[in-house]
PDB file of N, CA and C in Angstrom:
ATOM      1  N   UNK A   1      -2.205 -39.652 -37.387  1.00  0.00           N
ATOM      2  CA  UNK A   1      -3.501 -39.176 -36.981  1.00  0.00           C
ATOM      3  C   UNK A   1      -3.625 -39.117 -35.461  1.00  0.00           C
ATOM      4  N   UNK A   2      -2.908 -40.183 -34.661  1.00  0.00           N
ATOM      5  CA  UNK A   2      -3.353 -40.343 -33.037  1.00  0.00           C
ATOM      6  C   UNK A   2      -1.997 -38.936 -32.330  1.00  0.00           C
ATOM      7  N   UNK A   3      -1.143 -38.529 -33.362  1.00  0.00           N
ATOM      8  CA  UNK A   3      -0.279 -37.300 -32.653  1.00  0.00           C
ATOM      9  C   UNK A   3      -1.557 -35.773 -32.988  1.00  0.00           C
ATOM     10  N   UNK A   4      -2.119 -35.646 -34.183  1.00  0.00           N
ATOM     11  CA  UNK A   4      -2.919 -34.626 -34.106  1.00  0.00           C
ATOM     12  C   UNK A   4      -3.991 -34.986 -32.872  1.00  0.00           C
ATOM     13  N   UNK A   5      -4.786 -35.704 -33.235  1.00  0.00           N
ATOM     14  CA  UNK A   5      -6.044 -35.784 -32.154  1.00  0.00           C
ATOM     15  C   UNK A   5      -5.360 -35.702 -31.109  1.00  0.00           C
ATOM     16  N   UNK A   6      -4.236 -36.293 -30.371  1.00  0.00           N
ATOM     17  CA  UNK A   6      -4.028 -35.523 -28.961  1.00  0.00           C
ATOM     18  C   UNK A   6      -3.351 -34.412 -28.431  1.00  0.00           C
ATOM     19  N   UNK A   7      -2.956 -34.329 -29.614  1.00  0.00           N
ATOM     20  CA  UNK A   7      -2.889 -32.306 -29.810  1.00  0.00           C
ATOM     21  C   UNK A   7      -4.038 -31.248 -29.444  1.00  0.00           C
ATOM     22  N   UNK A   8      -5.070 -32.049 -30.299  1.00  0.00           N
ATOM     23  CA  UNK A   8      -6.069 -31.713 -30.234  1.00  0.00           C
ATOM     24  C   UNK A   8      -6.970 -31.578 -28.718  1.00  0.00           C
ATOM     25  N   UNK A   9      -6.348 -32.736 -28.338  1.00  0.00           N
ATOM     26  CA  UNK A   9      -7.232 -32.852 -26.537  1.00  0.00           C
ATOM     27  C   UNK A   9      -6.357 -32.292 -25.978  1.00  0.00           C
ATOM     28  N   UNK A  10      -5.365 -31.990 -25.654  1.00  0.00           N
ATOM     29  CA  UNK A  10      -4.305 -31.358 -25.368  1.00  0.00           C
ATOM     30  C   UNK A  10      -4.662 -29.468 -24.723  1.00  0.00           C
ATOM     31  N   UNK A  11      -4.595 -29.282 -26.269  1.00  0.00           N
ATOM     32  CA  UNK A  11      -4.976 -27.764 -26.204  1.00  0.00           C
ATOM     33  C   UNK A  11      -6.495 -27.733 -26.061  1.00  0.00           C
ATOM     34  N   UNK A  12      -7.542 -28.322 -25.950  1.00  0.00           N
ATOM     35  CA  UNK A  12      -8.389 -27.903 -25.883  1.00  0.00           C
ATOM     36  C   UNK A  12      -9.161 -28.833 -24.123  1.00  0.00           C
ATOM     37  N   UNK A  13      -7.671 -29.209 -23.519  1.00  0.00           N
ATOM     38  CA  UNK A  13      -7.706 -29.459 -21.963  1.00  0.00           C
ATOM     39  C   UNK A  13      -7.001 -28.147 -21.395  1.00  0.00           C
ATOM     40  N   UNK A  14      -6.014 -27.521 -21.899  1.00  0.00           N
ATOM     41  CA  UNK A  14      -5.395 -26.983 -21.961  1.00  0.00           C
ATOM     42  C   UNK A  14      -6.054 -25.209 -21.616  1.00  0.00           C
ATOM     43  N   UNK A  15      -6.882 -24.984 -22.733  1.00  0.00           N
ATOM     44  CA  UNK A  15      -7.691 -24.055 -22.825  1.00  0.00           C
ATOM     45  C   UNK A  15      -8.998 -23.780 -21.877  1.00  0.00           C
ATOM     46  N   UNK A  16      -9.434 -25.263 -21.575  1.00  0.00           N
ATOM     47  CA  UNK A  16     -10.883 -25.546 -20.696  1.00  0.00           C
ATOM     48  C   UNK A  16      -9.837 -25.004 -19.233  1.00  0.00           C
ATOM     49  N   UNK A  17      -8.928 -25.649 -18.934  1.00  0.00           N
ATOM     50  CA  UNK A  17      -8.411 -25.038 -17.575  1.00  0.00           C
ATOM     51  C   UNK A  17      -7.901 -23.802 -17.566  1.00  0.00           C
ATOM     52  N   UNK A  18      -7.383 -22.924 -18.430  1.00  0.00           N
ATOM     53  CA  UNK A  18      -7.540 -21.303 -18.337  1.00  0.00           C
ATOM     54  C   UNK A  18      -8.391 -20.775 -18.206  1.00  0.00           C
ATOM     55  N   UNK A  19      -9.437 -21.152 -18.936  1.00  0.00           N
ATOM     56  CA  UNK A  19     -10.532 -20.787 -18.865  1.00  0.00           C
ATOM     57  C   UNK A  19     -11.497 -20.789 -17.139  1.00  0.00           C
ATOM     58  N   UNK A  20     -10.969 -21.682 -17.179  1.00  0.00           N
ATOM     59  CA  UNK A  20     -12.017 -21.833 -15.667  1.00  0.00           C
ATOM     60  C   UNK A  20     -10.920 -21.269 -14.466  1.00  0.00           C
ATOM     61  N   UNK A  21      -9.815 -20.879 -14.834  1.00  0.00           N
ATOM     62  CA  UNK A  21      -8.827 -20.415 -13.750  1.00  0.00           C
ATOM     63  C   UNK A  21      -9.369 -18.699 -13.578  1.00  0.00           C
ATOM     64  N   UNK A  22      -9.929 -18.053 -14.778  1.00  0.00           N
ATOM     65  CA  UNK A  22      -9.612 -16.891 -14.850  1.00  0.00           C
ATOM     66  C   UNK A  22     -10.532 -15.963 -14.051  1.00  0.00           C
ATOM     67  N   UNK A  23     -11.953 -17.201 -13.226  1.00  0.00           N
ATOM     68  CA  UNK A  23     -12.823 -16.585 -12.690  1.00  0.00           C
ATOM     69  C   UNK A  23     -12.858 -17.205 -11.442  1.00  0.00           C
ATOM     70  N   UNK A  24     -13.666 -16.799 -10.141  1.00  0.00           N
ATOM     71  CA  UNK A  24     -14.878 -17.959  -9.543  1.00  0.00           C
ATOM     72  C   UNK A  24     -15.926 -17.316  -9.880  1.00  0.00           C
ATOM     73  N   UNK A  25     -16.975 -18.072  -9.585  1.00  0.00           N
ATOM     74  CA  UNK A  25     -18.295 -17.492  -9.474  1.00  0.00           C
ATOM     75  C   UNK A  25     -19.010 -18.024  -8.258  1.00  0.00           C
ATOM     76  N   UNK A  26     -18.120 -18.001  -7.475  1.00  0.00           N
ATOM     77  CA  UNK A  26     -18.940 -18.572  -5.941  1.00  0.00           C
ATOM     78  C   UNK A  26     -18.197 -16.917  -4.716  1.00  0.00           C
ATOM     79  N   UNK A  27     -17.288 -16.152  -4.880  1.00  0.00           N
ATOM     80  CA  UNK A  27     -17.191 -15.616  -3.985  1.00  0.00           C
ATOM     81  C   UNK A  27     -16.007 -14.183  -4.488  1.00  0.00           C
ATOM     82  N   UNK A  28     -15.757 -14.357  -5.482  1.00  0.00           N
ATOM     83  CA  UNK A  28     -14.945 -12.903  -6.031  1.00  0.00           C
ATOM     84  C   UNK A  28     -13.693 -12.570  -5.393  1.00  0.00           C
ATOM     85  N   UNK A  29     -13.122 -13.649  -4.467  1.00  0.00           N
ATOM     86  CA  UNK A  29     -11.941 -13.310  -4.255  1.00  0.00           C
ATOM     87  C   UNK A  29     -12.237 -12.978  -2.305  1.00  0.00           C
ATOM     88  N   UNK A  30     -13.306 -12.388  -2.110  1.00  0.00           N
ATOM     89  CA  UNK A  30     -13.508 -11.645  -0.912  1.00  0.00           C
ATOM     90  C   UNK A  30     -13.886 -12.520   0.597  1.00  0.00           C
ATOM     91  N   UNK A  31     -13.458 -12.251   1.533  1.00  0.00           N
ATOM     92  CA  UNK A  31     -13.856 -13.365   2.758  1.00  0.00           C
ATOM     93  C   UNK A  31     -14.643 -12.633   3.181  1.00  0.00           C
ATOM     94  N   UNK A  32     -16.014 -13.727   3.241  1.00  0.00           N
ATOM     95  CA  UNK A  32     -17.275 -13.238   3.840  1.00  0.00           C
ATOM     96  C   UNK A  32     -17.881 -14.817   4.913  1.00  0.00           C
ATOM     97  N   UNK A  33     -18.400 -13.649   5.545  1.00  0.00           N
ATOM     98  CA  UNK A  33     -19.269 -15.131   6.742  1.00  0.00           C
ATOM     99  C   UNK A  33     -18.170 -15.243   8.136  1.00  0.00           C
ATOM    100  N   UNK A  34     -17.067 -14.241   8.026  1.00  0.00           N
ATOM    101  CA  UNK A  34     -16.287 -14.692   9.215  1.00  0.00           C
ATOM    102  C   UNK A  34     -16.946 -13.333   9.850  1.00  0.00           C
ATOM    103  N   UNK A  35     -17.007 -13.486  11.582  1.00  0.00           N
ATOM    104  CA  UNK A  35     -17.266 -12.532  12.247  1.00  0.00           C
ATOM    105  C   UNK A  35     -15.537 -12.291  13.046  1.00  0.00           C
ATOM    106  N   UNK A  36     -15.500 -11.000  13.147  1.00  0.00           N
ATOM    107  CA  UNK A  36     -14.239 -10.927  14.023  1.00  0.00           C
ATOM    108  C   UNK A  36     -14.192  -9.318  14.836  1.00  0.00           C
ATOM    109  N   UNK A  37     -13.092  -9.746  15.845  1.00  0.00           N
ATOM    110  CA  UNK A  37     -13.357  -8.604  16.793  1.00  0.00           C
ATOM    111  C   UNK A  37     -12.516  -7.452  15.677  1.00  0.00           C
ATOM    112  N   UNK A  38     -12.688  -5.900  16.856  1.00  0.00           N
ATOM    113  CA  UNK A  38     -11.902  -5.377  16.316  1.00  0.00           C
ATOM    114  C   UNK A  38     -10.182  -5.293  16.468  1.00  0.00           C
ATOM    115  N   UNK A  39      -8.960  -4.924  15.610  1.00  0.00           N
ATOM    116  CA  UNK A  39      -8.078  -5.063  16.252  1.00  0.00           C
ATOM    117  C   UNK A  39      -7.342  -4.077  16.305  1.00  0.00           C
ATOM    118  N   UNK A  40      -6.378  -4.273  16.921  1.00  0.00           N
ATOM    119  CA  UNK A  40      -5.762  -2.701  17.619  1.00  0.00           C
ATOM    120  C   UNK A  40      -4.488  -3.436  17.768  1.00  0.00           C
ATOM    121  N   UNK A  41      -3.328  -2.223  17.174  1.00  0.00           N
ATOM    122  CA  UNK A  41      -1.664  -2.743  17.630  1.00  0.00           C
ATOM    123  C   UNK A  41      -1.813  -2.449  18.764  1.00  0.00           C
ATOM    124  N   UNK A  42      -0.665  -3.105  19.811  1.00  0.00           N
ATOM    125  CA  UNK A  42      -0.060  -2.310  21.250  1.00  0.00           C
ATOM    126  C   UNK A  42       0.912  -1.786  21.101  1.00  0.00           C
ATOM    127  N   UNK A  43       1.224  -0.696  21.973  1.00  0.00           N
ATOM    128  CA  UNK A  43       2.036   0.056  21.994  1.00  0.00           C
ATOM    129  C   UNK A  43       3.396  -0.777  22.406  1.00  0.00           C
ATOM    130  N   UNK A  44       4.095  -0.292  21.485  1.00  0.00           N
ATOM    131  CA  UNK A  44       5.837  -0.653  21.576  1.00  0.00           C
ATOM    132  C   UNK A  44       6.231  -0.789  23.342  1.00  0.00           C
ATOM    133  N   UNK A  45       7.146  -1.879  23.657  1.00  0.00           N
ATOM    134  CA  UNK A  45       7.570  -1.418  24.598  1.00  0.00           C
ATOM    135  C   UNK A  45       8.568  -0.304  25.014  1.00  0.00           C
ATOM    136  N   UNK A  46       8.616   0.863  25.921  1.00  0.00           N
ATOM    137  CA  UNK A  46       9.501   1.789  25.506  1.00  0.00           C
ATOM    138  C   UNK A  46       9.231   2.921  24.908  1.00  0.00           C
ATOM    139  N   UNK A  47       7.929   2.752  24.015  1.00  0.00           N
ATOM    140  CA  UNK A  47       7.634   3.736  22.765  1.00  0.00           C
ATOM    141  C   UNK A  47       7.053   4.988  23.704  1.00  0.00           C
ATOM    142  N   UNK A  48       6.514   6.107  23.005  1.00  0.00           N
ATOM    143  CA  UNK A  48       6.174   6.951  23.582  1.00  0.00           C
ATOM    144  C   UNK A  48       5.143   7.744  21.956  1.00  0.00           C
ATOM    145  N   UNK A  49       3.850   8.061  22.070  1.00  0.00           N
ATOM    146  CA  UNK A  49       3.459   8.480  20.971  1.00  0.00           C
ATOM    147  C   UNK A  49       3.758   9.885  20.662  1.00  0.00           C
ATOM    148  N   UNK A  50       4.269  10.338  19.408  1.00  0.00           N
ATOM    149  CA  UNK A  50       4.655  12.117  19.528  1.00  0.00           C
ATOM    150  C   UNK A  50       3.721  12.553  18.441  1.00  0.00           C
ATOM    151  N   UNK A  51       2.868  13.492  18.820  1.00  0.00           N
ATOM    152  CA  UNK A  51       2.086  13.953  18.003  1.00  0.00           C
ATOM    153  C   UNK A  51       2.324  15.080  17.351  1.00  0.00           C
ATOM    154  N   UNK A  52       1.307  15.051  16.348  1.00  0.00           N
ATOM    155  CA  UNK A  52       1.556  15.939  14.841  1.00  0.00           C
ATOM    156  C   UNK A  52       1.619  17.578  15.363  1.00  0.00           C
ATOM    157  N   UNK A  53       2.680  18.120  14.498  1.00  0.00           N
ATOM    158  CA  UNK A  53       2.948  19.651  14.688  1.00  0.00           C
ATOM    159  C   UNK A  53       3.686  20.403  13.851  1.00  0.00           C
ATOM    160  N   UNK A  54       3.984  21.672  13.733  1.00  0.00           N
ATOM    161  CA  UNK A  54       4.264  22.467  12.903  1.00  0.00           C
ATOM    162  C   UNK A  54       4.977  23.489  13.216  1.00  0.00           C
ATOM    163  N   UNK A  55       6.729  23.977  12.438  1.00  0.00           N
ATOM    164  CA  UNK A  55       7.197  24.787  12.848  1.00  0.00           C
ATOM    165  C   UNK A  55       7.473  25.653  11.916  1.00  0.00           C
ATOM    166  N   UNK A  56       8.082  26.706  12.232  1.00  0.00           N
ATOM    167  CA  UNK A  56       8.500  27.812  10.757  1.00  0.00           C
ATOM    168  C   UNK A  56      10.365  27.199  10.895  1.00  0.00           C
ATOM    169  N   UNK A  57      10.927  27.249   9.006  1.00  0.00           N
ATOM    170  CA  UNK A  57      11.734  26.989   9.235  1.00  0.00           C
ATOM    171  C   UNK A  57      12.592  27.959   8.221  1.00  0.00           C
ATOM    172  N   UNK A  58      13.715  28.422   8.638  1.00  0.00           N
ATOM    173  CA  UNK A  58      14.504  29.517   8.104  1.00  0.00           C
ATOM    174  C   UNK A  58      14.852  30.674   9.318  1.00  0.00           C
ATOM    175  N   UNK A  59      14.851  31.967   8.771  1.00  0.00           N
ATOM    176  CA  UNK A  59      15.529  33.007   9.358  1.00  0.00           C
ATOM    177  C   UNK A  59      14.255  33.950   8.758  1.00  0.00           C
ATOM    178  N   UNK A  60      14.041  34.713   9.555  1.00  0.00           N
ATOM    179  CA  UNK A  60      13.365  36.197   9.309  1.00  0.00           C
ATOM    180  C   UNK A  60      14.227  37.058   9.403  1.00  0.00           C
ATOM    181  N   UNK A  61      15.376  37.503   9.983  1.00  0.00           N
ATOM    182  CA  UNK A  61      16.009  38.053   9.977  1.00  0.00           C
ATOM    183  C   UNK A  61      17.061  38.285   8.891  1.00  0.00           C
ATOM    184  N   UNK A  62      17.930  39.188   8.179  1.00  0.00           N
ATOM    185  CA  UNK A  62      18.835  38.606   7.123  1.00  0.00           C
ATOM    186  C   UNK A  62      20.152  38.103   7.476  1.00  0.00           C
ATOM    187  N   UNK A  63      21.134  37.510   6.438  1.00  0.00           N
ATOM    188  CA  UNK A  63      21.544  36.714   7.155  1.00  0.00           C
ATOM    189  C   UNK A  63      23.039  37.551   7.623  1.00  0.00           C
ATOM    190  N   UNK A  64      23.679  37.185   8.592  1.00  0.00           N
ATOM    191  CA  UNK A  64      24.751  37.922   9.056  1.00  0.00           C
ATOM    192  C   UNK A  64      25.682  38.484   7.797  1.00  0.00           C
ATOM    193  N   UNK A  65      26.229  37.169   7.057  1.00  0.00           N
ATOM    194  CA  UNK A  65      27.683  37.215   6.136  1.00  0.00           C
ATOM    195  C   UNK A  65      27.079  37.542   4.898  1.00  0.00           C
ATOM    196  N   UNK A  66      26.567  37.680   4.654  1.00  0.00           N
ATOM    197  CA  UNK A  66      26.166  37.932   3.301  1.00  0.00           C
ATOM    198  C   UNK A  66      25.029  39.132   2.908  1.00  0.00           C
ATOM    199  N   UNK A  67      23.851  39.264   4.443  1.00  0.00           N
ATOM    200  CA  UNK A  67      22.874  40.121   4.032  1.00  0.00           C
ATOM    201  C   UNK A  67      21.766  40.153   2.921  1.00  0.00           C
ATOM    202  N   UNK A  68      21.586  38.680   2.593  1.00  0.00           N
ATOM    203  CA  UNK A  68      20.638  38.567   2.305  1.00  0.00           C
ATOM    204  C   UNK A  68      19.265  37.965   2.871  1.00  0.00           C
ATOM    205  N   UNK A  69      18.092  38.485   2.697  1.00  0.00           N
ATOM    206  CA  UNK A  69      17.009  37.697   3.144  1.00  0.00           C
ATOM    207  C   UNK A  69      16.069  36.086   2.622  1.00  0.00           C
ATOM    208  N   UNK A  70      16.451  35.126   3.497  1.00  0.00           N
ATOM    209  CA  UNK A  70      15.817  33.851   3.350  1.00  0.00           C
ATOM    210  C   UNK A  70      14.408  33.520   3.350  1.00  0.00           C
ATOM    211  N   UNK A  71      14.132  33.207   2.643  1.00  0.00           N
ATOM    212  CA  UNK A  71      12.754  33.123   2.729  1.00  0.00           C
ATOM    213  C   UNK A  71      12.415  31.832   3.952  1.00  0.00           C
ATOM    214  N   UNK A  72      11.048  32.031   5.199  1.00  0.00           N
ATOM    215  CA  UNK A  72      11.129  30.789   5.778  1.00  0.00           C
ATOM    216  C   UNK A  72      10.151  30.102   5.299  1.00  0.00           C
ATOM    217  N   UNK A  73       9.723  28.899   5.704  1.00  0.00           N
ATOM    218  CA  UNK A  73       8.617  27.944   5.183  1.00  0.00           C
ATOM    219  C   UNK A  73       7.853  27.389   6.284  1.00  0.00           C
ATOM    220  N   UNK A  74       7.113  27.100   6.659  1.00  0.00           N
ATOM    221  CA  UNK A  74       5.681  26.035   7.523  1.00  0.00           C
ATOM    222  C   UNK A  74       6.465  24.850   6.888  1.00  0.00           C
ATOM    223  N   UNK A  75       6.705  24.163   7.967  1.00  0.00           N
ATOM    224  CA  UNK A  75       7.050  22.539   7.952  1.00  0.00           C
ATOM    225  C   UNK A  75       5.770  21.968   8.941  1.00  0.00           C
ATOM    226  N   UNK A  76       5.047  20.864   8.673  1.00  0.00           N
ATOM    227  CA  UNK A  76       4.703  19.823   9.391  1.00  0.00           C
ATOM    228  C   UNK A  76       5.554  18.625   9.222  1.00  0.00           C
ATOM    229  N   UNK A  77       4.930  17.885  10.587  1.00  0.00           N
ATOM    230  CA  UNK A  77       5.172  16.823  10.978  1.00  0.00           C
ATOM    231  C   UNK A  77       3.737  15.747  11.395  1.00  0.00           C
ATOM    232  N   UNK A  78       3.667  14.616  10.964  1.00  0.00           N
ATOM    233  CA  UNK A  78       2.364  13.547  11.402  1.00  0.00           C
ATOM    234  C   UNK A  78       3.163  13.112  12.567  1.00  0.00           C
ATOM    235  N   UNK A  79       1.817  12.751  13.029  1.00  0.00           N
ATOM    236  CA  UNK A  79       2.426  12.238  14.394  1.00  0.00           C
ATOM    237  C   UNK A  79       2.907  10.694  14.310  1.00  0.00           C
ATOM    238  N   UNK A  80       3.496  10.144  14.813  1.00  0.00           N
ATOM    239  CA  UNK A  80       4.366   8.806  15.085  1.00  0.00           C
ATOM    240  C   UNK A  80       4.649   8.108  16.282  1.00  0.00           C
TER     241      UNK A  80
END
Protein backbone atom coordinates (compact mmCIF):
# COMPACT_ATOMS: atom_id res chain seq x y z
CA UNK A 1 0.00 0.00 0.00
CA UNK A 2 2.91 2.70 1.08
CA UNK A 3 4.60 1.85 -2.83
CA UNK A 4 1.06 2.89 -4.45
CA UNK A 5 0.33 6.00 -2.27
CA UNK A 6 3.75 7.33 -3.18
CA UNK A 7 3.21 6.71 -6.60
CA UNK A 8 0.47 8.41 -6.07
CA UNK A 9 2.26 11.70 -4.58
CA UNK A 10 4.75 11.20 -6.97
CA UNK A 11 2.80 11.76 -10.13
CA UNK A 12 0.55 14.00 -8.82
CA UNK A 13 3.94 16.28 -7.56
CA UNK A 14 4.98 15.46 -10.68
CA UNK A 15 2.00 16.81 -12.65
CA UNK A 16 1.41 20.02 -10.14
CA UNK A 17 5.06 21.08 -11.44
CA UNK A 18 4.24 20.80 -15.25
CA UNK A 19 1.59 22.29 -14.71
CA UNK A 20 2.81 25.41 -13.20
CA UNK A 21 5.98 25.31 -15.61
CA UNK A 22 3.79 25.72 -18.66
CA UNK A 23 2.75 29.36 -17.83
CA UNK A 24 3.61 32.71 -15.80
CA UNK A 25 1.04 34.89 -15.07
CA UNK A 26 3.09 37.76 -13.81
CA UNK A 27 4.84 38.90 -17.17
CA UNK A 28 4.47 36.59 -20.50
CA UNK A 29 7.89 36.09 -21.13
CA UNK A 30 8.44 39.97 -22.13
CA UNK A 31 10.96 42.63 -20.37
CA UNK A 32 9.12 45.53 -19.31
CA UNK A 33 10.00 48.53 -16.82
CA UNK A 34 13.63 48.77 -18.24
CA UNK A 35 14.28 52.18 -19.90
CA UNK A 36 17.19 52.11 -22.43
CA UNK A 37 18.99 54.25 -24.90
CA UNK A 38 18.90 53.74 -28.43
CA UNK A 39 21.57 51.49 -30.04
CA UNK A 40 23.50 51.70 -33.04
CA UNK A 41 26.51 49.26 -34.40
CA UNK A 42 29.86 51.21 -35.33
CA UNK A 43 31.24 51.07 -38.26
CA UNK A 44 33.93 48.33 -38.91
CA UNK A 45 37.30 49.46 -38.75
CA UNK A 46 38.45 49.74 -42.42
CA UNK A 47 34.85 49.16 -43.63
CA UNK A 48 33.47 51.38 -46.15
CA UNK A 49 29.44 51.31 -46.67
CA UNK A 50 28.45 50.30 -50.51
CA UNK A 51 25.13 51.06 -51.37
CA UNK A 52 22.22 49.37 -53.08
CA UNK A 53 22.17 49.26 -57.04
CA UNK A 54 21.27 47.72 -60.16
CA UNK A 55 22.76 46.46 -63.34
CA UNK A 56 21.60 44.74 -66.65
CA UNK A 57 23.20 41.46 -66.99
CA UNK A 58 23.84 39.51 -70.33
CA UNK A 59 24.48 40.65 -73.95
CA UNK A 60 22.04 42.61 -76.20
CA UNK A 61 23.91 41.97 -78.85
CA UNK A 62 24.01 38.21 -80.36
CA UNK A 63 26.49 36.20 -79.51
CA UNK A 64 29.72 36.04 -81.73
CA UNK A 65 30.19 31.88 -82.09
CA UNK A 66 27.10 30.75 -82.27
CA UNK A 67 24.60 33.76 -83.19
CA UNK A 68 22.28 33.41 -80.98
CA UNK A 69 20.39 36.02 -78.91
CA UNK A 70 20.66 36.02 -74.89
CA UNK A 71 18.22 37.20 -73.16
CA UNK A 72 19.58 40.00 -70.39
CA UNK A 73 18.11 40.40 -66.86
CA UNK A 74 17.96 43.52 -64.04
CA UNK A 75 20.14 42.26 -61.22
CA UNK A 76 20.05 44.16 -57.85
CA UNK A 77 22.17 44.44 -55.18
CA UNK A 78 21.25 45.70 -51.14
CA UNK A 79 23.53 47.68 -49.90
CA UNK A 80 26.28 46.30 -47.34
Amino acid sequence: MTMRKNLTIGSALLLGLLLSSCGSFYDNGELTGVESSSWSEPNPYGMVLVKQGSFELGQSAPDSVWGTQTPSKSVSVGSF
